[in-house]
N, C-alpha and C. Protein backbone atom coordinates (compact mmCIF):
# COMPACT_ATOMS: atom_id res chain seq x y z
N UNK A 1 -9.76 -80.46 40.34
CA UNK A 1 -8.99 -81.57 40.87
C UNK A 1 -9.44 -82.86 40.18
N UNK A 2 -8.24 -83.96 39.54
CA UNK A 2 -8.72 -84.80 38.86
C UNK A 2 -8.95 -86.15 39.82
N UNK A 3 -10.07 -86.71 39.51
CA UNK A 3 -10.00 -87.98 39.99
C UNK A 3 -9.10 -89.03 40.34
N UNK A 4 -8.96 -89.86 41.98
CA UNK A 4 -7.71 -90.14 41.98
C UNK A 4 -8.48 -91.75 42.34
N UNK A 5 -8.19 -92.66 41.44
CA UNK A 5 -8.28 -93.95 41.95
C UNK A 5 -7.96 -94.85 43.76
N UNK A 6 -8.73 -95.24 43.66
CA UNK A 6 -8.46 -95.91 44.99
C UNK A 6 -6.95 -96.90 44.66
N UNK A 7 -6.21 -96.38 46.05
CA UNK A 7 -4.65 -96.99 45.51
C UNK A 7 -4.67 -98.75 46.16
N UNK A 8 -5.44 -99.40 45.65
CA UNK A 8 -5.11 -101.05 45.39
C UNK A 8 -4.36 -101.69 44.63
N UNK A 9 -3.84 -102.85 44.84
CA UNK A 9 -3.02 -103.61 43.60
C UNK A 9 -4.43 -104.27 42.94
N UNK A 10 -5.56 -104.55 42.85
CA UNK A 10 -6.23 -104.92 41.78
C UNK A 10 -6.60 -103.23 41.08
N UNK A 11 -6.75 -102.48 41.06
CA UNK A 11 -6.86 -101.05 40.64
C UNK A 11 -5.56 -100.62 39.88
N UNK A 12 -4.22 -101.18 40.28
CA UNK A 12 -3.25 -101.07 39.70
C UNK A 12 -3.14 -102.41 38.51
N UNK A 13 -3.82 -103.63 38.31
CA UNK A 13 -3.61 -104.46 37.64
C UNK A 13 -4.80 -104.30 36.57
N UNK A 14 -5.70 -103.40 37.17
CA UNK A 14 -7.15 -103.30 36.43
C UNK A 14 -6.24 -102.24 35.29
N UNK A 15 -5.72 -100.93 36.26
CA UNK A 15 -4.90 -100.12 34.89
C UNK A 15 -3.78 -100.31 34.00
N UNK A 16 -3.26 -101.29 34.59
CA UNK A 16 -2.09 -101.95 33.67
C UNK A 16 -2.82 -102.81 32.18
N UNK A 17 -4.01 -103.12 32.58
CA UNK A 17 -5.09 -103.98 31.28
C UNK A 17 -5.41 -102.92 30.45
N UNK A 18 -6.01 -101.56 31.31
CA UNK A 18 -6.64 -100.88 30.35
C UNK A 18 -5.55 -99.94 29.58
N UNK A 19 -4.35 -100.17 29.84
CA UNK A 19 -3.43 -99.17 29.82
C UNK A 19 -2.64 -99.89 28.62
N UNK A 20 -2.89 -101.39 28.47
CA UNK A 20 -2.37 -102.42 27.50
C UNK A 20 -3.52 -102.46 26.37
N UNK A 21 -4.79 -102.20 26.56
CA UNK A 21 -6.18 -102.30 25.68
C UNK A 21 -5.95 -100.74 24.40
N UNK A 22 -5.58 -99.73 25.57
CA UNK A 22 -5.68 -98.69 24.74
C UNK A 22 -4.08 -98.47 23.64
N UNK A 23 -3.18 -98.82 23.80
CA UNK A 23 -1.87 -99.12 23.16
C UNK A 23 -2.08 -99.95 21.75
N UNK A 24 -3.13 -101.24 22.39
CA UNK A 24 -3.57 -101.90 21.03
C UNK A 24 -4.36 -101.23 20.33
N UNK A 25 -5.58 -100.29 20.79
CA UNK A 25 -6.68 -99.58 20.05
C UNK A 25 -5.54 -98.51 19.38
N UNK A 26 -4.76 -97.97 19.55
CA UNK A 26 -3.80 -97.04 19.37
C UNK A 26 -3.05 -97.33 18.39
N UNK A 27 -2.60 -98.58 17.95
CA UNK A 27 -1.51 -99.69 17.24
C UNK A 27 -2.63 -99.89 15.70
N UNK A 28 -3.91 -100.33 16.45
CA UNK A 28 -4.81 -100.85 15.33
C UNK A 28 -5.51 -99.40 14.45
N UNK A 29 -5.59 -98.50 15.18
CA UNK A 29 -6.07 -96.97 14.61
C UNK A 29 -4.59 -96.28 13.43
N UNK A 30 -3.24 -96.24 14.30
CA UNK A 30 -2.42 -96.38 13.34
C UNK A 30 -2.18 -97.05 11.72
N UNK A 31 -2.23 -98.48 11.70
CA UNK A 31 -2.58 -99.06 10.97
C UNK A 31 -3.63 -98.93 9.88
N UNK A 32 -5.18 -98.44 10.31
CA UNK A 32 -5.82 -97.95 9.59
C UNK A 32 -5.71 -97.13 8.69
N UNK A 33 -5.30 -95.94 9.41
CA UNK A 33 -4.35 -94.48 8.67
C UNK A 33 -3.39 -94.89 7.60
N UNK A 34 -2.55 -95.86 8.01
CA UNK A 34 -1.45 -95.93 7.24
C UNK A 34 -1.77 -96.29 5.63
N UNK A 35 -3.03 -97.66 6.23
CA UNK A 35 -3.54 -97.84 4.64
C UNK A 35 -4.02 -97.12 4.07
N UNK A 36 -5.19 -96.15 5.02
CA UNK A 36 -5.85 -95.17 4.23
C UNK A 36 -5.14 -94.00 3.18
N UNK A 37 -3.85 -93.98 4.07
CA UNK A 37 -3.21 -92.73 3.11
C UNK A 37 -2.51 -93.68 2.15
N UNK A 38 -2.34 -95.00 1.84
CA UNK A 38 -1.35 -95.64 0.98
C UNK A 38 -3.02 -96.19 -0.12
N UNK A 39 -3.60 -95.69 -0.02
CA UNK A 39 -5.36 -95.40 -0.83
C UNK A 39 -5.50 -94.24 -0.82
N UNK A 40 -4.89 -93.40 -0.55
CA UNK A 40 -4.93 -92.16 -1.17
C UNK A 40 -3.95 -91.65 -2.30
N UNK A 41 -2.48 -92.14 -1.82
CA UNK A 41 -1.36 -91.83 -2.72
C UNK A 41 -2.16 -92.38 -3.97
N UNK A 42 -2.50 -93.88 -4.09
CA UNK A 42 -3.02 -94.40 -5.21
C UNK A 42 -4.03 -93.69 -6.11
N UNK A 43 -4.74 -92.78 -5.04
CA UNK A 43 -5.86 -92.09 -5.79
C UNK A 43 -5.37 -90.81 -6.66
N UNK A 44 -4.59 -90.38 -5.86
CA UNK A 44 -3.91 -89.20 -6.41
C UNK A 44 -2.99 -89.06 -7.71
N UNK A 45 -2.78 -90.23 -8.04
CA UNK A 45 -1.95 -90.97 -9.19
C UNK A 45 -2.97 -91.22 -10.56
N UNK A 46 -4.34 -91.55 -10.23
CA UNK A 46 -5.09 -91.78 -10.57
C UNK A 46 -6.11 -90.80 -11.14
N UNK A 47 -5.80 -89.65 -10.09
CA UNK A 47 -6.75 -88.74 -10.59
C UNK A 47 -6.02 -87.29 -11.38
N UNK A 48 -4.42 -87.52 -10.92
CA UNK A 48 -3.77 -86.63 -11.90
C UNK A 48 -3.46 -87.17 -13.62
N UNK A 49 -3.77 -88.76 -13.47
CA UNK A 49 -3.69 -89.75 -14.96
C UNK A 49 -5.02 -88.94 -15.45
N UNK A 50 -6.09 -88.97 -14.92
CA UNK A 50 -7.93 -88.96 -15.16
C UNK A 50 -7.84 -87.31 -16.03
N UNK A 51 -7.18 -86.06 -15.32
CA UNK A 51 -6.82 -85.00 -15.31
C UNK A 51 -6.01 -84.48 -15.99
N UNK A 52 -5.37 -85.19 -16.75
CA UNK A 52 -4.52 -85.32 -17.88
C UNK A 52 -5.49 -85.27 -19.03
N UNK A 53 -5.70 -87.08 -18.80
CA UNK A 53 -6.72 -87.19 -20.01
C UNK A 53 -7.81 -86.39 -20.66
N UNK A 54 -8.43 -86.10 -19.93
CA UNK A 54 -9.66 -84.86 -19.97
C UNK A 54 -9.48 -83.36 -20.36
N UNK A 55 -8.20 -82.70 -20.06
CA UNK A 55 -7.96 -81.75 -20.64
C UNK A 55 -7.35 -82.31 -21.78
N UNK A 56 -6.67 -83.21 -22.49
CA UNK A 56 -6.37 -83.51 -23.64
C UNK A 56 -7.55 -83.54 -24.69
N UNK A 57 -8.44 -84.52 -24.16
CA UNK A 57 -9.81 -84.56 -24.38
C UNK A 57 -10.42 -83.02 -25.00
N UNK A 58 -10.55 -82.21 -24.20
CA UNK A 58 -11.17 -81.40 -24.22
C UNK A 58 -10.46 -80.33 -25.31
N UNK A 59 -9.62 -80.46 -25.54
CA UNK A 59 -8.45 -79.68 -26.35
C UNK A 59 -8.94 -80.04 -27.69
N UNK A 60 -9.25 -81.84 -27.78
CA UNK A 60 -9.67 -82.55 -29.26
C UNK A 60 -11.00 -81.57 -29.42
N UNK A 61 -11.83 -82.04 -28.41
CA UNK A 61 -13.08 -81.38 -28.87
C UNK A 61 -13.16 -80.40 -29.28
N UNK A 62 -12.36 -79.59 -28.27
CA UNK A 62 -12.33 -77.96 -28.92
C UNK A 62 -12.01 -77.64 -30.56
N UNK A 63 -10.90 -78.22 -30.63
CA UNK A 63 -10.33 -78.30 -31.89
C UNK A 63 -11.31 -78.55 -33.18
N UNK A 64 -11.96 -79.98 -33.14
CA UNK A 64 -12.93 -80.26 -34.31
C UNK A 64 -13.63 -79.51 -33.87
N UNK A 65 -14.58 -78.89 -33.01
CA UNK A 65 -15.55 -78.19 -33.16
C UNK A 65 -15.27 -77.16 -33.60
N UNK A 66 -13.92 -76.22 -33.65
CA UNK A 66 -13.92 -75.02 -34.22
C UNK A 66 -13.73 -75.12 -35.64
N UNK A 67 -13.38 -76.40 -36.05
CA UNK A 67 -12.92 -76.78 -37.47
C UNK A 67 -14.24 -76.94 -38.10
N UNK A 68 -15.14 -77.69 -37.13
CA UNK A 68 -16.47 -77.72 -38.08
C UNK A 68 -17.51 -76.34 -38.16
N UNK A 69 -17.17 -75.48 -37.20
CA UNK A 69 -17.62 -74.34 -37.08
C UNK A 69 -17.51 -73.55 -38.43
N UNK A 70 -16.25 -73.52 -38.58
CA UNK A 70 -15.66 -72.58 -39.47
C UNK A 70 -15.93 -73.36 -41.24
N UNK A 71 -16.51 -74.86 -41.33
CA UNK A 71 -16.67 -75.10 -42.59
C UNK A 71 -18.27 -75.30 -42.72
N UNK A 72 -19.01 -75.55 -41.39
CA UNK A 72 -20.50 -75.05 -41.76
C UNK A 72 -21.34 -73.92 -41.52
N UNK A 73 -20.41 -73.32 -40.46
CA UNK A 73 -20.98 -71.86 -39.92
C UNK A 73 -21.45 -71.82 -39.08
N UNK A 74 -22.10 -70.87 -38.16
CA UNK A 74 -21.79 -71.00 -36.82
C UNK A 74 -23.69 -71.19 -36.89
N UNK A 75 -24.30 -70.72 -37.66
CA UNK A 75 -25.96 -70.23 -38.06
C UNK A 75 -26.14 -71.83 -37.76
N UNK A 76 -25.91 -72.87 -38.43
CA UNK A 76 -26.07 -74.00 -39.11
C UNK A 76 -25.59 -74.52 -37.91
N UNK A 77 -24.89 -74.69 -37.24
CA UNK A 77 -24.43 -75.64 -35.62
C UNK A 77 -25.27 -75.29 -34.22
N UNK A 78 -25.89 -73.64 -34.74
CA UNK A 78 -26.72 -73.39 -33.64
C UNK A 78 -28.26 -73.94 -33.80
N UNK A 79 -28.59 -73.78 -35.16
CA UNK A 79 -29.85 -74.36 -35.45
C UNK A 79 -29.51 -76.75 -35.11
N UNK A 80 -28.34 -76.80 -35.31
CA UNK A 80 -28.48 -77.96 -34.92
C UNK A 80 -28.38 -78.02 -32.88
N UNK A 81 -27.68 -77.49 -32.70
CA UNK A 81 -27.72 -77.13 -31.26
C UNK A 81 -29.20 -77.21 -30.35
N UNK A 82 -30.34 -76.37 -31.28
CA UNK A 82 -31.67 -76.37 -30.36
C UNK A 82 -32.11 -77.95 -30.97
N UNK A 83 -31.94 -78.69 -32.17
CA UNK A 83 -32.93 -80.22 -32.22
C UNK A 83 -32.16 -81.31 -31.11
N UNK A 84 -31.38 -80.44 -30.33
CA UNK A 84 -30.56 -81.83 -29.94
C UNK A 84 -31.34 -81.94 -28.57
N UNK A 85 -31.41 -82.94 -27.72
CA UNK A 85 -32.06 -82.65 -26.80
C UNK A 85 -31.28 -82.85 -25.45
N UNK A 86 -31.55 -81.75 -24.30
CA UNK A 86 -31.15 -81.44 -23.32
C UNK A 86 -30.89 -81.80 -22.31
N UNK A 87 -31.67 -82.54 -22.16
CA UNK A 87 -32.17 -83.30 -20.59
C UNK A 87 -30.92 -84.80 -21.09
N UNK A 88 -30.89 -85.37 -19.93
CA UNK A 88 -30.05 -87.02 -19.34
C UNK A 88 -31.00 -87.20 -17.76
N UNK A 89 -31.05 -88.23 -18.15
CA UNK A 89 -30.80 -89.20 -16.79
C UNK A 89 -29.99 -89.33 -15.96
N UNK A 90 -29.94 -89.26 -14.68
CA UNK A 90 -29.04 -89.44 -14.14
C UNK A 90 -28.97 -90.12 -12.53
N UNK A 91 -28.86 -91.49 -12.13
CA UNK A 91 -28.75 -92.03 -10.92
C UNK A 91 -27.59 -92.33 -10.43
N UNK A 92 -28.30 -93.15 -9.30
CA UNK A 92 -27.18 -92.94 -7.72
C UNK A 92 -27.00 -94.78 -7.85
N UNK A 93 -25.60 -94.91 -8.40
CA UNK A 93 -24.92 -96.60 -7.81
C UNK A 93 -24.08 -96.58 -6.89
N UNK A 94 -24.11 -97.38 -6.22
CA UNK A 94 -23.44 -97.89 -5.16
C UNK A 94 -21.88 -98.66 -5.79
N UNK A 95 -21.00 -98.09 -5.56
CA UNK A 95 -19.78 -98.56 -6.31
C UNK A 95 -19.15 -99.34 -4.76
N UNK A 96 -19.34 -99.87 -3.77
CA UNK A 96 -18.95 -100.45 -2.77
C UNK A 96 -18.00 -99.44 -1.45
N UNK A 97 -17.18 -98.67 -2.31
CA UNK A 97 -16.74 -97.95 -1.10
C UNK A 97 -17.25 -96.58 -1.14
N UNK A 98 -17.85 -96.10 -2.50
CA UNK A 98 -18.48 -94.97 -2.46
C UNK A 98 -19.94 -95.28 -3.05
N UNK A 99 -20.57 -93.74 -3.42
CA UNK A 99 -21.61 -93.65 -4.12
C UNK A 99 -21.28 -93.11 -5.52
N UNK A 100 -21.62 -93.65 -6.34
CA UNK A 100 -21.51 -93.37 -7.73
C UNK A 100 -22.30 -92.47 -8.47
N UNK A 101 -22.08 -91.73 -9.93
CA UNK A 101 -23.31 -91.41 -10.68
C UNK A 101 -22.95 -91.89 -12.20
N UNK A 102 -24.23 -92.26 -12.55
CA UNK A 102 -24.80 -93.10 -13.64
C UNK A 102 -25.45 -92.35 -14.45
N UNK A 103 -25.10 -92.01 -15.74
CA UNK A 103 -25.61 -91.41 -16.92
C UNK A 103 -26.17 -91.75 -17.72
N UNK A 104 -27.56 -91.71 -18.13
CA UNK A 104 -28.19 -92.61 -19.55
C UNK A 104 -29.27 -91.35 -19.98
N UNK A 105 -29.73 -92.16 -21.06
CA UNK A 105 -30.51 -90.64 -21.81
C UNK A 105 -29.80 -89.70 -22.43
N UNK A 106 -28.20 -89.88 -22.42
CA UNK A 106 -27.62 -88.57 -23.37
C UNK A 106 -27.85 -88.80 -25.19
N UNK A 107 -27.58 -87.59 -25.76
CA UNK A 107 -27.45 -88.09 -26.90
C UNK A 107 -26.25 -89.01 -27.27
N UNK A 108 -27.07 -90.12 -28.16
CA UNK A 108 -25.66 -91.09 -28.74
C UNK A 108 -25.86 -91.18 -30.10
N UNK A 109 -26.46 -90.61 -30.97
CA UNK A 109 -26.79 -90.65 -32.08
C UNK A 109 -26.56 -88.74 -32.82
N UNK A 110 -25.99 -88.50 -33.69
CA UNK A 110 -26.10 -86.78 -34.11
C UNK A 110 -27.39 -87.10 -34.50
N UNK A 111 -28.08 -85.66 -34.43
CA UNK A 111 -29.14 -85.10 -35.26
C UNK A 111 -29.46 -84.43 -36.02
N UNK A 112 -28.21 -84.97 -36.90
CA UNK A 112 -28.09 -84.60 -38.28
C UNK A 112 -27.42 -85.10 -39.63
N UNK A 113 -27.58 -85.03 -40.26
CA UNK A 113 -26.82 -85.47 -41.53
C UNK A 113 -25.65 -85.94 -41.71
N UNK A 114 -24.77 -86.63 -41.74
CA UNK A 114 -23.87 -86.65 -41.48
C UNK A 114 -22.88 -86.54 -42.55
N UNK A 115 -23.72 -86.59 -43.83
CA UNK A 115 -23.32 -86.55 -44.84
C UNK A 115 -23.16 -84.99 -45.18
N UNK A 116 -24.25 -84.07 -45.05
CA UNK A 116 -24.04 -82.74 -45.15
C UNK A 116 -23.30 -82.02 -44.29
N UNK A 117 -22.95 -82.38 -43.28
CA UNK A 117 -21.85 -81.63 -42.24
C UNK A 117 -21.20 -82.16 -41.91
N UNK A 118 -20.34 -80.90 -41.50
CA UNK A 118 -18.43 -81.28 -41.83
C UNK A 118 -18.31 -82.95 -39.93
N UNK A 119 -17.74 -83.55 -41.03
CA UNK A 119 -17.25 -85.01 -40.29
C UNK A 119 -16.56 -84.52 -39.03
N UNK A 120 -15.87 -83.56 -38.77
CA UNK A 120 -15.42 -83.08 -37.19
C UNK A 120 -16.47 -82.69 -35.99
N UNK A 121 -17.90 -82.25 -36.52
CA UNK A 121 -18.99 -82.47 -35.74
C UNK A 121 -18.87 -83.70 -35.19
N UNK A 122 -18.86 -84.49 -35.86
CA UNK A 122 -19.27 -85.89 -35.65
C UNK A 122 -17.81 -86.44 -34.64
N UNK A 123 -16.50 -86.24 -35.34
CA UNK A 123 -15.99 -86.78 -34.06
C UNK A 123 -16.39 -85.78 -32.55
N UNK A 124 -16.24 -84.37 -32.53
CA UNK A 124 -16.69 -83.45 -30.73
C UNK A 124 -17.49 -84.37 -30.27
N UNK A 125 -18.74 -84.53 -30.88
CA UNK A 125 -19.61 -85.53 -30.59
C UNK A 125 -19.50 -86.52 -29.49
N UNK A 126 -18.40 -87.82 -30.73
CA UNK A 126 -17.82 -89.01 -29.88
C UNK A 126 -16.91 -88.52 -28.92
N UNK A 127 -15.99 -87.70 -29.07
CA UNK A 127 -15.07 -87.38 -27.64
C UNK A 127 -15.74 -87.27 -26.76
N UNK A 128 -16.76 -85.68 -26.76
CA UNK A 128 -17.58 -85.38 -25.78
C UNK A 128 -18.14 -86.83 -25.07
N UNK A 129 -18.81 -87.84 -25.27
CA UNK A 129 -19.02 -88.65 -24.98
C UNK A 129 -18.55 -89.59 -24.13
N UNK A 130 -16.78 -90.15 -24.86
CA UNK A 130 -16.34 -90.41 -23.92
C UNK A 130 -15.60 -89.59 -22.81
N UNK A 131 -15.71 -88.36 -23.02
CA UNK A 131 -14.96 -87.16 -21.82
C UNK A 131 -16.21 -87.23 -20.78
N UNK A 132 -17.50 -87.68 -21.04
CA UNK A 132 -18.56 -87.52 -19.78
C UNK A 132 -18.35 -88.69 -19.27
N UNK A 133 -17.73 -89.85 -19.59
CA UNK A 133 -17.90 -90.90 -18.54
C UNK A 133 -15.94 -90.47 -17.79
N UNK A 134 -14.94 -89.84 -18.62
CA UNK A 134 -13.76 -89.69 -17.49
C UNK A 134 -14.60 -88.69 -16.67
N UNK A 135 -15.41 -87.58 -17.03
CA UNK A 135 -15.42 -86.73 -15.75
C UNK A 135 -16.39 -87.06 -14.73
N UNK A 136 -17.08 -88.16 -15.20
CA UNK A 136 -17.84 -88.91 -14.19
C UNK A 136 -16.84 -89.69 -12.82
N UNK A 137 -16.05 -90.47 -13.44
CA UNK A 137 -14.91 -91.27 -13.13
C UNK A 137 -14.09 -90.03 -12.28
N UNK A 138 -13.80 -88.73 -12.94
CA UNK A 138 -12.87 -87.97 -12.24
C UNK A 138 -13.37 -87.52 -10.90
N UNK A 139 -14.88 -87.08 -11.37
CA UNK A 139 -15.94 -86.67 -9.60
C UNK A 139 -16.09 -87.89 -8.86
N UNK A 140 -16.11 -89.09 -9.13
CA UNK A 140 -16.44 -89.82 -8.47
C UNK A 140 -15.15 -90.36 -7.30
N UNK A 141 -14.05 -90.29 -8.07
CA UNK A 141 -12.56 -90.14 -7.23
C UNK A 141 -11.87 -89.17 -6.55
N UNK A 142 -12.61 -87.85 -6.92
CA UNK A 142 -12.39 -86.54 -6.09
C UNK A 142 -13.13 -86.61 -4.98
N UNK A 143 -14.69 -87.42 -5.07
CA UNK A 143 -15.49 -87.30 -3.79
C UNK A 143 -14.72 -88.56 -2.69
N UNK A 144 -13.88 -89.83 -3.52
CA UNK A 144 -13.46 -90.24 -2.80
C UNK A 144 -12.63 -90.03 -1.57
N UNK A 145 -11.36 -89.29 -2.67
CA UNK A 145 -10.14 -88.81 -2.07
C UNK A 145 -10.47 -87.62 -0.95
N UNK A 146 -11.91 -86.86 -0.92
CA UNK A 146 -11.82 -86.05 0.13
C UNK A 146 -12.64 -86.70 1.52
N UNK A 147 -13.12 -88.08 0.98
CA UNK A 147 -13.92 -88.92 2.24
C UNK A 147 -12.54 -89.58 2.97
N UNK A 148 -11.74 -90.05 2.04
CA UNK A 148 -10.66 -90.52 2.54
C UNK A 148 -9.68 -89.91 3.58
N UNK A 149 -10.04 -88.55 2.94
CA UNK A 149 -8.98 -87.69 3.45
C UNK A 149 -9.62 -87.33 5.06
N UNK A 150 -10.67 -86.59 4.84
CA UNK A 150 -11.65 -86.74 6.48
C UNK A 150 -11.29 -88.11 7.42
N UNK A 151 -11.45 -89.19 7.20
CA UNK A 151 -10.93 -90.49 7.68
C UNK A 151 -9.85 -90.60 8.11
N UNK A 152 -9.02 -90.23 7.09
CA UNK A 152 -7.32 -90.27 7.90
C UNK A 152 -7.27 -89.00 9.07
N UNK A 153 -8.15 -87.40 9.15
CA UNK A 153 -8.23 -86.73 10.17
C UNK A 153 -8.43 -87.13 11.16
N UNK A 154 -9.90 -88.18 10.78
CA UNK A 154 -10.72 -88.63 12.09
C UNK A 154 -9.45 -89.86 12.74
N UNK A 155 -8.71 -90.53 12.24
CA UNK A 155 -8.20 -91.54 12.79
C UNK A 155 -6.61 -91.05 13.82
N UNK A 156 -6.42 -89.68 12.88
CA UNK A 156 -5.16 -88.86 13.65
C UNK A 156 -5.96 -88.54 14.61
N UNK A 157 -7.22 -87.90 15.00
CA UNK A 157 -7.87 -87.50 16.25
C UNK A 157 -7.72 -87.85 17.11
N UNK A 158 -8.26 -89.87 16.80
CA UNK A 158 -8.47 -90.70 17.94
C UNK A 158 -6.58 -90.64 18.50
N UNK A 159 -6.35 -91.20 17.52
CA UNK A 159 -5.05 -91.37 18.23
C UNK A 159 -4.18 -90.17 19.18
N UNK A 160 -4.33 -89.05 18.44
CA UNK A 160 -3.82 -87.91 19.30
C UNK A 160 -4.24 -87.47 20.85
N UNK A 161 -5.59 -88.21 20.89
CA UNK A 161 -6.59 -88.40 22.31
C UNK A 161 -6.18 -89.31 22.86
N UNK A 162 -5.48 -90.41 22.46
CA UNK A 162 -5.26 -91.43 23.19
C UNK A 162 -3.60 -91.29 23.52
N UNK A 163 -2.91 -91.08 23.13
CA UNK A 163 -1.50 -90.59 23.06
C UNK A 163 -1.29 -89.25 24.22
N UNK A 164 -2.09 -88.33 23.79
CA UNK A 164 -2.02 -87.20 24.50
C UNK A 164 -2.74 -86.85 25.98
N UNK A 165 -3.90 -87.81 25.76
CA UNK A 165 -5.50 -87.31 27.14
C UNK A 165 -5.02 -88.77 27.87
N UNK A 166 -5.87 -90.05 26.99
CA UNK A 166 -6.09 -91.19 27.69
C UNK A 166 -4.51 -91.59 28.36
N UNK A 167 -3.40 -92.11 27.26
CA UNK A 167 -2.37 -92.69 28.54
C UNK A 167 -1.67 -92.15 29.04
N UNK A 168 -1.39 -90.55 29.22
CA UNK A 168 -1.20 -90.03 30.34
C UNK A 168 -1.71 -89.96 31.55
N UNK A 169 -3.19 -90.26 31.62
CA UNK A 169 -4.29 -89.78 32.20
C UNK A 169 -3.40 -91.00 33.60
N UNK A 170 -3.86 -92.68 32.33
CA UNK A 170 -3.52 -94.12 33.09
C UNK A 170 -2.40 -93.90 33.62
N UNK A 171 -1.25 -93.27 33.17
CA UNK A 171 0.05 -93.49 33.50
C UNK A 171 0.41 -92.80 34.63
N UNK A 172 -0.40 -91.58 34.86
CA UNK A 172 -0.39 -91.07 36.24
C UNK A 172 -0.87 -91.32 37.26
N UNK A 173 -2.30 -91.99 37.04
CA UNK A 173 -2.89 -92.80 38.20
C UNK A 173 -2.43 -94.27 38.43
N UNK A 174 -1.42 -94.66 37.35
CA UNK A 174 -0.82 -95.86 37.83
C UNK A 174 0.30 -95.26 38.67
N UNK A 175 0.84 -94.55 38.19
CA UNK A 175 2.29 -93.71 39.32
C UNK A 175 1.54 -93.38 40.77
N UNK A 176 0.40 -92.67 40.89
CA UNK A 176 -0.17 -92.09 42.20
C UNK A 176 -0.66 -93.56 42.98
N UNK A 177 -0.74 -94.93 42.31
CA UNK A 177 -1.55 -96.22 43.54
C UNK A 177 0.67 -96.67 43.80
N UNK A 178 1.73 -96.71 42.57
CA UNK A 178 2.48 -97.39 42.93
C UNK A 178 2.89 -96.13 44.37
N UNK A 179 3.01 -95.01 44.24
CA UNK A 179 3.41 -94.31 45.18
C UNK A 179 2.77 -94.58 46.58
N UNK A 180 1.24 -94.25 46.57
CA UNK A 180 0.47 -94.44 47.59
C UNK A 180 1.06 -96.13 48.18
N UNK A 181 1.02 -97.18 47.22
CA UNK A 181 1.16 -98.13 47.95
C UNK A 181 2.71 -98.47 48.73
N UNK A 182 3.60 -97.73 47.93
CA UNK A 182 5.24 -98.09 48.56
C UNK A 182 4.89 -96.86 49.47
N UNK A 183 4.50 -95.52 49.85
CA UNK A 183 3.94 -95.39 50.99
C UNK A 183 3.80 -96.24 52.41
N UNK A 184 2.58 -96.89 52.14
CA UNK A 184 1.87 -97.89 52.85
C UNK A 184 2.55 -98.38 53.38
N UNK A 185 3.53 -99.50 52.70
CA UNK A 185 4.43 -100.53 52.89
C UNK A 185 5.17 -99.74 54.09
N UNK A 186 5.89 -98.64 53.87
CA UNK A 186 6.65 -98.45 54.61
C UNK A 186 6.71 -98.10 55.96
N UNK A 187 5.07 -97.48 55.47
CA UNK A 187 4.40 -97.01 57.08
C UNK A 187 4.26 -98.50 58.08
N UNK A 188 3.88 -99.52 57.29
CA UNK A 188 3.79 -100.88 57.67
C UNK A 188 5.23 -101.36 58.71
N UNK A 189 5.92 -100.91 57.54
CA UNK A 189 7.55 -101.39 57.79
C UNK A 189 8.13 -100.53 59.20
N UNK A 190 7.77 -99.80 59.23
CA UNK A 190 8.22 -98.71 60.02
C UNK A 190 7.50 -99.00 61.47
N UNK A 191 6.37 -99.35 61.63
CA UNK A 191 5.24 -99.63 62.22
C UNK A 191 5.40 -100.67 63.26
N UNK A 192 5.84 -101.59 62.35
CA UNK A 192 6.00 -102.91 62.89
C UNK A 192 7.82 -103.37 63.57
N UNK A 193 8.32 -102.10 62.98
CA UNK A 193 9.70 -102.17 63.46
C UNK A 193 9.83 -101.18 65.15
N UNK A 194 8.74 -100.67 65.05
CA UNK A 194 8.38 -100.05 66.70
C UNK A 194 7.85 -100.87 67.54
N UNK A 195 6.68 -101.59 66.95
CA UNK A 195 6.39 -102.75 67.59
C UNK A 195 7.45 -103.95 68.07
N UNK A 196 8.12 -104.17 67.42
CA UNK A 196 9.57 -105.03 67.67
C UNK A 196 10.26 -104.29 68.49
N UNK A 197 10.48 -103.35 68.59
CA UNK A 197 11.63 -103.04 69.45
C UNK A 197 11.14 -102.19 70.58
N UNK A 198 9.39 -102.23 71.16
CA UNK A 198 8.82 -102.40 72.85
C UNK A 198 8.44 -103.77 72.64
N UNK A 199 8.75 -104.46 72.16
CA UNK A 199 8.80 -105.90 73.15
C UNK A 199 9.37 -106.63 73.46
């Protein structure tokens, strides 16, 4: 059995406030959502542009590297393969609405000749290079778009609780004080119309 308010007109004016408070929390939670997903469309635009680029990217690289493969040999790219070195750096920036990652320590220089091997080494190289800062850029907007996306859940939640639990909840215990009180009245009315008519 649910709780039934005491049927007063300040109990009925107290729920008419809270019943006007939660409509606005309801109005302003809407709103949130709306932008959030109109920051998401944007992202999604953004990250199918990012997703483009990168497999194009990666197509170049592929390409010169098999071109330089095939004019220095595969012996000669693997022995350059172990002088190169392995390890990067890698930290945590704060990009304002997310957390970022920051790359330093890669190779930016070949370690090798550049004169003795085939010049398509040398561009994989530079692509590769700039393809690690799009796929930096691409994770860093994928981790967005799924924080975003949680957010717009959490904000359908509230609202679906407040729509569905909270102002039904008000709207019935405002119906059960107006009932109880036009009740009252009438018992009043009724009451006092017996009283009038023995005297």
């Amino acid at each position: 059995m649910s709780f039934k308010p005491p049927p007063s007109r300040l109990e009925l004016i107290r729920l008419r406030r809270q019943l006007a408070l939660f409509l606005r929390m309801k109005k302003t939670l809407e709103d949130a959502r709306n932008s959030t997903i109109q920051r998401i469309r944007a992202l999604v635009a953004d990250l199918e542009r990012l997703r483009r680029e990168i497999a194009d990217g990666f197509v170049e690289v592929a390409d010169n590297f098999k071109i330089a493969v095939a004019k220095s040999g595969i012996d000669k790219i693997e022995n350059i393969a172990e002088l190169t070195p392995k390890t990067v750096r890698v930290g945590l920036v704060n990009r304002g609405t997310h957390i970022g990652l920051e790359v330093s320590n890669y190779v930016t220089y070949p370690t090798y000749s550049i004169a003795t091997e085939a010049a398509e080494l040398d561009v994989a190289l530079v692509k590769m290079r700039e393809l690690l800062t799009k796929l930096i850029e691409f994770a860093e907007k994928e981790t967005l778009f799924y924080t975003l996306l949680n957010r717009v859940r959490e904000y359908q939640r509230m609202i679906n609780a407040i729509d569905y639990v909270v102002i039904p909840r008000i709207r019935e215990n405002m119906q059960y004080i107006r009932l109880a009180l036009e009740e009252g009245e009438r018992e009043e009315f009724i009451r006092r119309k017996i009283i009038t008519s023995h005297i």
